[in-house]
Protein backbone atom coordinates (compact mmCIF):
# COMPACT_ATOMS: atom_id res chain seq x y z
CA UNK A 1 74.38 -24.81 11.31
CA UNK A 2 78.33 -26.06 11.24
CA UNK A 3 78.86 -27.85 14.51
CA UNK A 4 81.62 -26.10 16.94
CA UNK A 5 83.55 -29.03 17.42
CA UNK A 6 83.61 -29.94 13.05
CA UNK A 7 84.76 -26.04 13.26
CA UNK A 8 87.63 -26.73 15.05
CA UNK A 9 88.61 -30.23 13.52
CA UNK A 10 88.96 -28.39 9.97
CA UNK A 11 91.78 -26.06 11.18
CA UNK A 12 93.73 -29.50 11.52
CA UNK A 13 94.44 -30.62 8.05
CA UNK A 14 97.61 -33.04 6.58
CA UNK A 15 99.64 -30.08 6.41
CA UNK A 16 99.65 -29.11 10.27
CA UNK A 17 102.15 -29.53 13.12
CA UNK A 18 100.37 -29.65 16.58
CA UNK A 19 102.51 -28.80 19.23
CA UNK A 20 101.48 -29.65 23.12
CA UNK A 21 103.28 -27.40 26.13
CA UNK A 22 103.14 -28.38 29.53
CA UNK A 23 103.80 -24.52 31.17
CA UNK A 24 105.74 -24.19 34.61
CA UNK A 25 107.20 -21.60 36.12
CA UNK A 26 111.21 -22.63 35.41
CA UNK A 27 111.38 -25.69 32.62
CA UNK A 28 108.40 -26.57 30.53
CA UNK A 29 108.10 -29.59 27.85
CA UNK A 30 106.80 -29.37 23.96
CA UNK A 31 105.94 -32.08 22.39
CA UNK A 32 105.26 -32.36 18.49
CA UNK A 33 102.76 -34.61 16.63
CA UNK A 34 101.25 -34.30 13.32
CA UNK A 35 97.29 -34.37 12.34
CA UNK A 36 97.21 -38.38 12.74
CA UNK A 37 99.08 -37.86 16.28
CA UNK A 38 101.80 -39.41 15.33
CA UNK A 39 104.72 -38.00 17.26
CA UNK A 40 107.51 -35.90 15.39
CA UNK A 41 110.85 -35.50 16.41
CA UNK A 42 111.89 -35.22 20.36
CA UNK A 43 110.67 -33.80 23.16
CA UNK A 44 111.98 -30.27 23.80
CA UNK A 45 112.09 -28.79 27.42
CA UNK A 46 113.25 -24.99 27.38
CA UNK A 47 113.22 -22.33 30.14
CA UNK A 48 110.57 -19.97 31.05
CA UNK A 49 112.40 -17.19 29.32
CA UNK A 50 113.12 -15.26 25.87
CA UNK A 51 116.29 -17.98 25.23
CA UNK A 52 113.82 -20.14 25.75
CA UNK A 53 110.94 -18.98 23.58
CA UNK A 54 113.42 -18.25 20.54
CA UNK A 55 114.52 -22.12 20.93
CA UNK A 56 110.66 -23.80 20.65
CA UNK A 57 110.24 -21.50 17.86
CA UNK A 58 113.60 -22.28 16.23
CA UNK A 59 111.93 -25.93 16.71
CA UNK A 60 108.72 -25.52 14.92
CA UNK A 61 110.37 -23.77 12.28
CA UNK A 62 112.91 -26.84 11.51
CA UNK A 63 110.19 -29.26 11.61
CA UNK A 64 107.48 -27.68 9.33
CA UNK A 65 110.96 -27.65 6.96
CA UNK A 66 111.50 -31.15 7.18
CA UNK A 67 108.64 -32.14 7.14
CA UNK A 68 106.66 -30.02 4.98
CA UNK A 69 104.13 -28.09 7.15
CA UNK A 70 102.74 -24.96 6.39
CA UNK A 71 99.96 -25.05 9.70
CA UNK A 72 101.09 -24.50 13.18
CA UNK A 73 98.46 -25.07 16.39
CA UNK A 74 99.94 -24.99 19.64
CA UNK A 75 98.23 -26.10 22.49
CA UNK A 76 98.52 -25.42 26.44
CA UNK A 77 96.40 -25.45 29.91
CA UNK A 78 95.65 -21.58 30.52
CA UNK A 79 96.38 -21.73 34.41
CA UNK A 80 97.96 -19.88 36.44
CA UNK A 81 100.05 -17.06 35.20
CA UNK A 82 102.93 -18.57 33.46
CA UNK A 83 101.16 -19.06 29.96
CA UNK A 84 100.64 -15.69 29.36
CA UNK A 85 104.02 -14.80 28.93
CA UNK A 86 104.43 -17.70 26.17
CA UNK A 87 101.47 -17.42 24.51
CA UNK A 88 101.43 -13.75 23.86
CA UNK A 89 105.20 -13.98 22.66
CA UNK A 90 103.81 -17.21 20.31
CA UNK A 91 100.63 -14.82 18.85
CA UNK A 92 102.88 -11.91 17.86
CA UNK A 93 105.04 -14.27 15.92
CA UNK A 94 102.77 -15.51 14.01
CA UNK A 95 101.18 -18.76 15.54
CA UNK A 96 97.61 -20.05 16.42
CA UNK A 97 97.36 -21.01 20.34
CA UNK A 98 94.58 -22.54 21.82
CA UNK A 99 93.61 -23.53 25.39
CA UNK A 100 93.17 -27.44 26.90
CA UNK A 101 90.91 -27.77 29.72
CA UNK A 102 93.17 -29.04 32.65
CA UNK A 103 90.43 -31.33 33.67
CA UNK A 104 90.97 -32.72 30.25
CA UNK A 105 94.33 -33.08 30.07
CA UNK A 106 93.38 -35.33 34.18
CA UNK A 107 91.18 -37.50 32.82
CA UNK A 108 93.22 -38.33 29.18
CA UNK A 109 96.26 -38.81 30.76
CA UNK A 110 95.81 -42.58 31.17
CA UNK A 111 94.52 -43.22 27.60
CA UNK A 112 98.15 -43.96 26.19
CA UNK A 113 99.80 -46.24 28.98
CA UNK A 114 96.91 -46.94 31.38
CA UNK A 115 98.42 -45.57 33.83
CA UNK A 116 98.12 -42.74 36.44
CA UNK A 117 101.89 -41.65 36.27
CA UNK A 118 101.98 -37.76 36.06
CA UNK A 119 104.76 -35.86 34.57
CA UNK A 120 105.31 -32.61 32.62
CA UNK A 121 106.94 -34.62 29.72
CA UNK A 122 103.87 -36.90 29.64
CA UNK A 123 101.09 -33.94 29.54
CA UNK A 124 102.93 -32.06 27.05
CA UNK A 125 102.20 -35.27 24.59
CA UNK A 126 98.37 -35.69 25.92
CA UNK A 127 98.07 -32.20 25.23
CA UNK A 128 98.89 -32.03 21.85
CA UNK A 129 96.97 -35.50 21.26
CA UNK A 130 93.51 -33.40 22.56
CA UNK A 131 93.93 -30.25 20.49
CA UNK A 132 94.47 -33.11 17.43
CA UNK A 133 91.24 -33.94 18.50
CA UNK A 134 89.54 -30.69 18.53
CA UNK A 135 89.11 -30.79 22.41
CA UNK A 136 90.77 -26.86 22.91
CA UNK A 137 89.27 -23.42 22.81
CA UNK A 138 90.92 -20.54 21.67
CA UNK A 139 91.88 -18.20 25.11
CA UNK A 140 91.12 -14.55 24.85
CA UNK A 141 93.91 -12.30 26.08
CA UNK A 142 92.50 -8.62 26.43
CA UNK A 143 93.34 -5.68 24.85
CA UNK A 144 93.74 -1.94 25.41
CA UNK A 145 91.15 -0.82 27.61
CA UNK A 146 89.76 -4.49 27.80
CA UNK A 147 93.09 -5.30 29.47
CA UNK A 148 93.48 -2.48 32.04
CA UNK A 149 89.60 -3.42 33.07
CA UNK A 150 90.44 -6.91 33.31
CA UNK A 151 93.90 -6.04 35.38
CA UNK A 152 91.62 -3.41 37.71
CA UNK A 153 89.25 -6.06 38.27
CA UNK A 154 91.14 -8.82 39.32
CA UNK A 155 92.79 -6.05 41.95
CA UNK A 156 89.91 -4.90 43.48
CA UNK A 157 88.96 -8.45 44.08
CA UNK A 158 92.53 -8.72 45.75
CA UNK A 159 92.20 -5.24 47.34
CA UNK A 160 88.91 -6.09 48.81
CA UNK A 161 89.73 -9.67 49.75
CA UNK A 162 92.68 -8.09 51.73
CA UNK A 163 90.17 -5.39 52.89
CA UNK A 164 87.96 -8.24 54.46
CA UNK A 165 90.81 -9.85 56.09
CA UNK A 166 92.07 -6.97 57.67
CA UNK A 167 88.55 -6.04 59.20
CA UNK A 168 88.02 -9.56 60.71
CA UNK A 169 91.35 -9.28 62.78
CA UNK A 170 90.37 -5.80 64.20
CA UNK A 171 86.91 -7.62 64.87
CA UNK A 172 88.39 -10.53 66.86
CA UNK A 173 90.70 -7.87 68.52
CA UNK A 174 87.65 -5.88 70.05
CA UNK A 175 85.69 -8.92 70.65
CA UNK A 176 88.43 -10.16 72.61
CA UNK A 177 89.00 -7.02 74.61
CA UNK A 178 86.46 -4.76 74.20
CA UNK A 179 83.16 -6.65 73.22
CA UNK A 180 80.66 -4.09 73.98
CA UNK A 181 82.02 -1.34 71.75
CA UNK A 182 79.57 -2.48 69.58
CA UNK A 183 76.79 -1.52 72.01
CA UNK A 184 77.83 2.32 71.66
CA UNK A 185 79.07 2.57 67.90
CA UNK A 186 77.04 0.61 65.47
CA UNK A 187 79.69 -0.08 63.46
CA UNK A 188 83.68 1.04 64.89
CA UNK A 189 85.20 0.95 61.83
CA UNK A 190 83.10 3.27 59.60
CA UNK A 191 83.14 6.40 61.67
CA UNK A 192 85.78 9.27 62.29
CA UNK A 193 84.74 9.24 65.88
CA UNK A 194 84.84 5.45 66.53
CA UNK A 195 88.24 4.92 64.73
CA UNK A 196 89.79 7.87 66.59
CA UNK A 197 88.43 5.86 70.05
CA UNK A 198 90.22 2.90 68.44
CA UNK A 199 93.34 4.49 67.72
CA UNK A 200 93.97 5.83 71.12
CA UNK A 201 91.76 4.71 73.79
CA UNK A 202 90.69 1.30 71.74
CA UNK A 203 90.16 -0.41 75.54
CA UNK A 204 88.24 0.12 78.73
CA UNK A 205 91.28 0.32 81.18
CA UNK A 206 92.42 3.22 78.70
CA UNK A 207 89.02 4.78 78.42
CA UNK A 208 88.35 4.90 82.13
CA UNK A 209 91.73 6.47 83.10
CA UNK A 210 91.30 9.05 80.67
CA UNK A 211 87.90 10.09 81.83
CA UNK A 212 85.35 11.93 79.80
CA UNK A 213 87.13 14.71 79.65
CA UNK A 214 89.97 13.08 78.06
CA UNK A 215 87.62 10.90 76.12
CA UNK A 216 85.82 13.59 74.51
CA UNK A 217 89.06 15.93 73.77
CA UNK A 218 90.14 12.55 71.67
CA UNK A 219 87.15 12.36 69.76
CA UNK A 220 86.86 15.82 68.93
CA UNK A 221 90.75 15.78 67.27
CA UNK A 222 88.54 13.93 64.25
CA UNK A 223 84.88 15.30 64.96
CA UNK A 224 83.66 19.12 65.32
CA UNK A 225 79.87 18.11 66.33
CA UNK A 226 79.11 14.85 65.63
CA UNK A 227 79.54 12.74 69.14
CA UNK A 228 79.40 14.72 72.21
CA UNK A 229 79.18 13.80 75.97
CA UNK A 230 76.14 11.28 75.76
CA UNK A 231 77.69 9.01 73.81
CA UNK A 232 81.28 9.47 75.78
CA UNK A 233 79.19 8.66 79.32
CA UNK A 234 77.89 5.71 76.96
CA UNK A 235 81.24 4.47 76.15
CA UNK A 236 82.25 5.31 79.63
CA UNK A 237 78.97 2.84 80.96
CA UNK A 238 80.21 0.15 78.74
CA UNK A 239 83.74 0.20 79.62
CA UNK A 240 82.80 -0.17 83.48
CA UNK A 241 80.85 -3.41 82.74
CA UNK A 242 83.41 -4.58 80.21
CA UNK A 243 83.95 -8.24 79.80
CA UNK A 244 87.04 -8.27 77.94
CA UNK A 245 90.47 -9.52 78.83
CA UNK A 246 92.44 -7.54 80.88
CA UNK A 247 95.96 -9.25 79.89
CA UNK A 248 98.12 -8.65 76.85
CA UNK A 249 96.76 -4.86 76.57
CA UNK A 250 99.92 -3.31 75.14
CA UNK A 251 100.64 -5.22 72.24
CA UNK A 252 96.79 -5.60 71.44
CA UNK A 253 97.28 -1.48 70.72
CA UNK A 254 100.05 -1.75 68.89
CA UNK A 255 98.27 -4.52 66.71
CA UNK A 256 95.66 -2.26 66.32
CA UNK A 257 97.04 0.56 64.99
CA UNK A 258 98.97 -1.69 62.42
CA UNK A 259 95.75 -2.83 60.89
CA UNK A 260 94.13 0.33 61.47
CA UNK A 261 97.27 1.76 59.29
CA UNK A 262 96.60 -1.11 56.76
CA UNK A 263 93.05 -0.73 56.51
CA UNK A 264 93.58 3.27 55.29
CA UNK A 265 95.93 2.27 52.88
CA UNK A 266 93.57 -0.45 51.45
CA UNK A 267 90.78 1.73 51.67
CA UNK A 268 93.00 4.55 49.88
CA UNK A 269 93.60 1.65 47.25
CA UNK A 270 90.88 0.40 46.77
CA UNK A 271 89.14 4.15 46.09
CA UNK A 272 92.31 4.41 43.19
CA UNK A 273 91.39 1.59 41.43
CA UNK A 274 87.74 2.32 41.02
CA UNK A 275 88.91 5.70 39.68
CA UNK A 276 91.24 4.09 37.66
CA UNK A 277 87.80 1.64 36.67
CA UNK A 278 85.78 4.45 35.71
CA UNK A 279 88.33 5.96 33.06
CA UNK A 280 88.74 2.97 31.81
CA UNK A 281 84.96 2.02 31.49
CA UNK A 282 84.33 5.61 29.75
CA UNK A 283 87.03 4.56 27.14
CA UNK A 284 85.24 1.93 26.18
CA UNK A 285 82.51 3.61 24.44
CA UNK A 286 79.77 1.39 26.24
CA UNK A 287 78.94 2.95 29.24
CA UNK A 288 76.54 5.25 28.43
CA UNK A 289 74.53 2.12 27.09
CA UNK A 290 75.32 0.01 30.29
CA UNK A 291 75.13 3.12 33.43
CA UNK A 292 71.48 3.98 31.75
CA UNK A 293 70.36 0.54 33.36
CA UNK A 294 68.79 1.06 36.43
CA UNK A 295 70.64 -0.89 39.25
CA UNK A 296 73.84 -0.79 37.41
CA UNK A 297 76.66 1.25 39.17
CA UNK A 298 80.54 2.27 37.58
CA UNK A 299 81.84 -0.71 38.90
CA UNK A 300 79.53 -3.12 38.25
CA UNK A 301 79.99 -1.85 35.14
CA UNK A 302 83.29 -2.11 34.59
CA UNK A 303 83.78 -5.32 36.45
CA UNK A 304 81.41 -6.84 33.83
CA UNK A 305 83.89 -5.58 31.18
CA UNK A 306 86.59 -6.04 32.70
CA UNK A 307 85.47 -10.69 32.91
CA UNK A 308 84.31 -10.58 29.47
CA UNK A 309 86.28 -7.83 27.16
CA UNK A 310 84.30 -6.67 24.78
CA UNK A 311 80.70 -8.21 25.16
CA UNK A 312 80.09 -7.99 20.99
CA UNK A 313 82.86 -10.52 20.27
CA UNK A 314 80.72 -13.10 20.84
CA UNK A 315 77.97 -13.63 18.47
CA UNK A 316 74.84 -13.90 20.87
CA UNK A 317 74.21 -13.30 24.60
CA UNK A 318 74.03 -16.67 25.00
CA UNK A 319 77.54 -16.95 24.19
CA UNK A 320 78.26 -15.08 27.15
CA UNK A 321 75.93 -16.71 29.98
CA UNK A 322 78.42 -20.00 29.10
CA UNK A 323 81.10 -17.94 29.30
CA UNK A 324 79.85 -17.32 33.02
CA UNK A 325 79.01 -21.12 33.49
CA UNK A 326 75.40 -20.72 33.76
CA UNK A 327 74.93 -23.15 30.75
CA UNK A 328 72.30 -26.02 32.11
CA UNK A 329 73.47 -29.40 32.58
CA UNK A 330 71.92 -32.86 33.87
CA UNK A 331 73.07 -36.41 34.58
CA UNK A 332 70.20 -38.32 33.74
CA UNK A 333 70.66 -42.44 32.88
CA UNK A 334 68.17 -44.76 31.80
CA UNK A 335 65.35 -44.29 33.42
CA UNK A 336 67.08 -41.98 36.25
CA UNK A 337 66.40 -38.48 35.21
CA UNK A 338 68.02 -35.89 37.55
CA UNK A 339 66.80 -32.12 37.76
CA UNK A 340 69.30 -29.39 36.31
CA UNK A 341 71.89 -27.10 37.35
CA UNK A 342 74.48 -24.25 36.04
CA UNK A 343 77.57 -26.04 35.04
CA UNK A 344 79.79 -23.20 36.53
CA UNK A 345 82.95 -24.15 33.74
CA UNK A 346 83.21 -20.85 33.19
CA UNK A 347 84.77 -17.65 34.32
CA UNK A 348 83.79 -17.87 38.52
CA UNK A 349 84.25 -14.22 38.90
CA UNK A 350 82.15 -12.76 36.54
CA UNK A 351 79.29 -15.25 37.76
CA UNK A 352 79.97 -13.00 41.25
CA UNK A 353 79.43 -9.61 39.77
CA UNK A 354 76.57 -11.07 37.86
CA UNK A 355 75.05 -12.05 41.35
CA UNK A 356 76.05 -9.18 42.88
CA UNK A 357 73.89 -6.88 39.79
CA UNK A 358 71.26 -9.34 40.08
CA UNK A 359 70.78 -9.03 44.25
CA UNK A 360 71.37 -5.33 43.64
CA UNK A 361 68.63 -4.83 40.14
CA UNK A 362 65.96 -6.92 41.98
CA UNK A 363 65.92 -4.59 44.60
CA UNK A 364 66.25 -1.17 42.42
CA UNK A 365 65.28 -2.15 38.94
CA UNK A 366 61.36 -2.96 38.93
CA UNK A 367 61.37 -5.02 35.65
CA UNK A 368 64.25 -7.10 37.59
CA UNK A 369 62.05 -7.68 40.44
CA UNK A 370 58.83 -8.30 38.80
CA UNK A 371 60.59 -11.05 36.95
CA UNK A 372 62.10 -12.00 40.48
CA UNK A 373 59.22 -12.22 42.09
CA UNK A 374 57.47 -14.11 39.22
CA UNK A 375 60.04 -16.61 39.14
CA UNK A 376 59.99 -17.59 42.96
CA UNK A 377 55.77 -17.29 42.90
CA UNK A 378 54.44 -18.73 39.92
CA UNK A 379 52.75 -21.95 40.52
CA UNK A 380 54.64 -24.17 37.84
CA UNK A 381 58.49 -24.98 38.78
CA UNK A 382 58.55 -22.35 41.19
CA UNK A 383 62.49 -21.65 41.81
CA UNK A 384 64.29 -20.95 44.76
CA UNK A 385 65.59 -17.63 45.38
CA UNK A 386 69.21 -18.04 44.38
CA UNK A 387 68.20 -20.16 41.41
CA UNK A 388 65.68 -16.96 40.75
CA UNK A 389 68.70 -14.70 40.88
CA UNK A 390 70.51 -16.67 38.45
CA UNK A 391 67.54 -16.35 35.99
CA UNK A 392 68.33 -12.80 36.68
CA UNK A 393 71.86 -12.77 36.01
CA UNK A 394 71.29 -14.12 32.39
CA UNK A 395 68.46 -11.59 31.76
CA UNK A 396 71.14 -8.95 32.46
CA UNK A 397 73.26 -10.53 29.58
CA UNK A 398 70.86 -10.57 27.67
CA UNK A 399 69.64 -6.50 27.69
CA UNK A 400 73.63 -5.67 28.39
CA UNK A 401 74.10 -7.49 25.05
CA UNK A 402 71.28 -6.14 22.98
CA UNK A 403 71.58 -2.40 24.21
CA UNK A 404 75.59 -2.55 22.97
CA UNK A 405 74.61 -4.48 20.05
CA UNK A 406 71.94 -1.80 18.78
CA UNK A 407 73.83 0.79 20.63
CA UNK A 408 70.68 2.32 22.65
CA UNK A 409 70.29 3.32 26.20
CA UNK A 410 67.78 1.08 28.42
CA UNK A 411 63.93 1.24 27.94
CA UNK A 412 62.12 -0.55 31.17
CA UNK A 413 58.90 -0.89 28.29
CA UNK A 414 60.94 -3.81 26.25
CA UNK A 415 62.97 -5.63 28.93
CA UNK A 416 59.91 -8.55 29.20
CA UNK A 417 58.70 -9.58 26.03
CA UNK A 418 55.31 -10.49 25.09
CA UNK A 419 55.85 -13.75 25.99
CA UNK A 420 57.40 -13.26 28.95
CA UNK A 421 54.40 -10.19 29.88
CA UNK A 422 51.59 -13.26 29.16
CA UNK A 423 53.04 -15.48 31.34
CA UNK A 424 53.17 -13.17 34.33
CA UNK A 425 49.73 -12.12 33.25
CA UNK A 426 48.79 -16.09 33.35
């Protein structure tokens, strides 16, 4: 089979102009070499805008003139934001662009001059030197629904990031002032009852002077018949014996209802974008295939899509679990031989929702946890329970893969092969 790497080297021929941008959010540097790595012509630094764009592609043009090229590969670090712009403008007119690993572009810096000098100038030319080299991948920039999933995903990781945050700092409030809320309502925040309590009479100074009368007329502006007078005199108990801090009572209020206003909104939010998430999923034409695995909710779902696009791009599931990082790696020398690990280069969210179906299927899904609970019993390099999960995770590739790929809905009878059935049976 035709290495990867040979692959790559052949789009790279006497005829091609490599160009190397350093992207930043204001100026960024091209540089120009040809398939020796010789450099062409100057530098070019142009602004991060369509002026800008028109002039590094006025550029290229003039030098494949000149100099006779009919082959254009231009390379860049996908971080950050800023490329997108750039290289989506550079695909729709026409040219090939590829990806250099930043951590590539660290460590080949020094190659030229021996030296550790950093500039944008200088890793424009190292750039371009690495894709002549074949060390670049080609970046894949979403489409369609693809792109909406991937843009709906990477908010509700914002959304519930921001969620988190804004939970902790009512937390630490009430911990502060009112520790033994907890005592009465299991959990404050989830209830209409306990965030009415929090809204108006958050504090034992407040609760007392209200009384249970005015207590339970509070609670029953959210609740009908939920909480009545037992758990008021509860409340009531706690607040007597409260150990919270007695100072700064007004403004701890007002705080509260801020993030208790916050919190509403993110929660309202968050429930939009996993609407928006199950459209989009539904569009795709694979969820039937994916939702008919058991374990596997609508987000999950379209999380998964929404890291990887469309799953049959790639030619094996394989393919995919090093897309994720969970390729093995080792650093053995000599006679030094070290055990193995995922390598984690790949895409760190979608090794999270991978987790997340694996801790979820091995508790729901009983081919999952028969293969969990082989894996962290058997006798012979018994795993640990995270490195079980992570077994997991790539099984889920694997039958996500196969049931698009044949397009058929999920039979529990051929998720463990033979193979895998006769070891178990061992």
């Amino acid at each position: 089979m035709k290495s990867r790497m040979n692959e790559k080297l052949e789009w790279i021929t006497t005829g091609t102009l490599i160009v190397g941008v350093d992207v930043a959010k204001t100026i960024q540097w091209a540089r120009f070499v040809d398939y020796r790595g010789v450099e062409i012509g100057k530098a070019l630094s142009f602004k991060n805008n369509r002026s800008g764009f028109e002039s590094i592609v006025s550029r290229i043009g003039e030098i494949c003139k000149r100099q006779s090229l009919d082959n254009v590969i231009i390379g860049m670090e996908p971080t950050g934001h800023y490329w997108k712009g750039l290289a989506n403008y550079l695909i729709e007119a026409g040219y090939r662009v590829v990806g250099v690993n930043p951590y590539h572009t660290k460590k080949a810096k020094e190659l030229d001059d021996n030296s550790p000098t950093k500039c944008d100038r200088k890793d424009a030319i190292t750039i371009a030197r690495l894709v002549k080299d074949g060390r670049f991948f080609c970046p894949y920039l979403p489409q369609g629904e693809y792109g909406e999933l991937r843009g709906l995903t990477n908010a509700r990781v914002n959304m519930m990031k921001r969620n988190n945050a804004i939970k902790n700092t009512i937390i630490a409030i009430l911990d502060e002032y009112f520790p033994e809320i907890w005592t009465v309502f299991k959990n404050p925040l989830r209830g209409k009852a306990s965030r009415q309590v929090l809204r108006n009479c958050p504090f034992p100074s407040i609760i007392l002077a209200m009384g249970e009368t005015g207590v339970l007329m509070e609670i029953k502006k959210a609740v009908k018949k939920t909480v009545g007078i037992k758990k008021v005199r509860e409340l009531i108990h706690v607040a007597e014996n409260s150990i919270g801090v007695r100072y700064g009572l007004a403004a701890a209020k007002m705080r509260l209802n801020w993030l208790l206003d916050e919190l509403e909104l993110a929660e309202k939010q968050l429930s939009e974008v996993e609407q928006a998430m199950e459209t989009a999923l539904f569009k795709t034409g694979y969820a039937a295939q994916i939702l008919s695995i058991k374990g596997v909710g609508v987000v999950t779902a379209a999380s998964f899509l929404g890291e990887v696009g469309d799953p049959l791009r790639f030619s094996n599931a394989r393919q995919i679990a090093r897309y994720a990082g969970y390729n093995l790696v080792e650093d053995s020398s000599g006679k030094s031989k070290s055990g193995t690990c995922i390598s984690k280069r790949g895409r760190k969210q979608l090794r999270n929702i991978l987790y997340q179906m694996a801790f979820t299927m091995v508790g729901h899904n009983a081919e999952m946890k028969t293969l969990y609970r082989y894996l962290t019993t058997r006798k012979e390099n018994q795993l640990k329970k995270k490195q079980a999960l992570v077994v997991v995770s790539k099984k889920i590739i694997t039958v996500i893969y196969s049931l698009l790929k044949k397009q058929d809905i999920y039979r529990p009878e051929l998720v463990l092969g033979a193979v895998r059935k006769e070891m178990m049976a061992a």
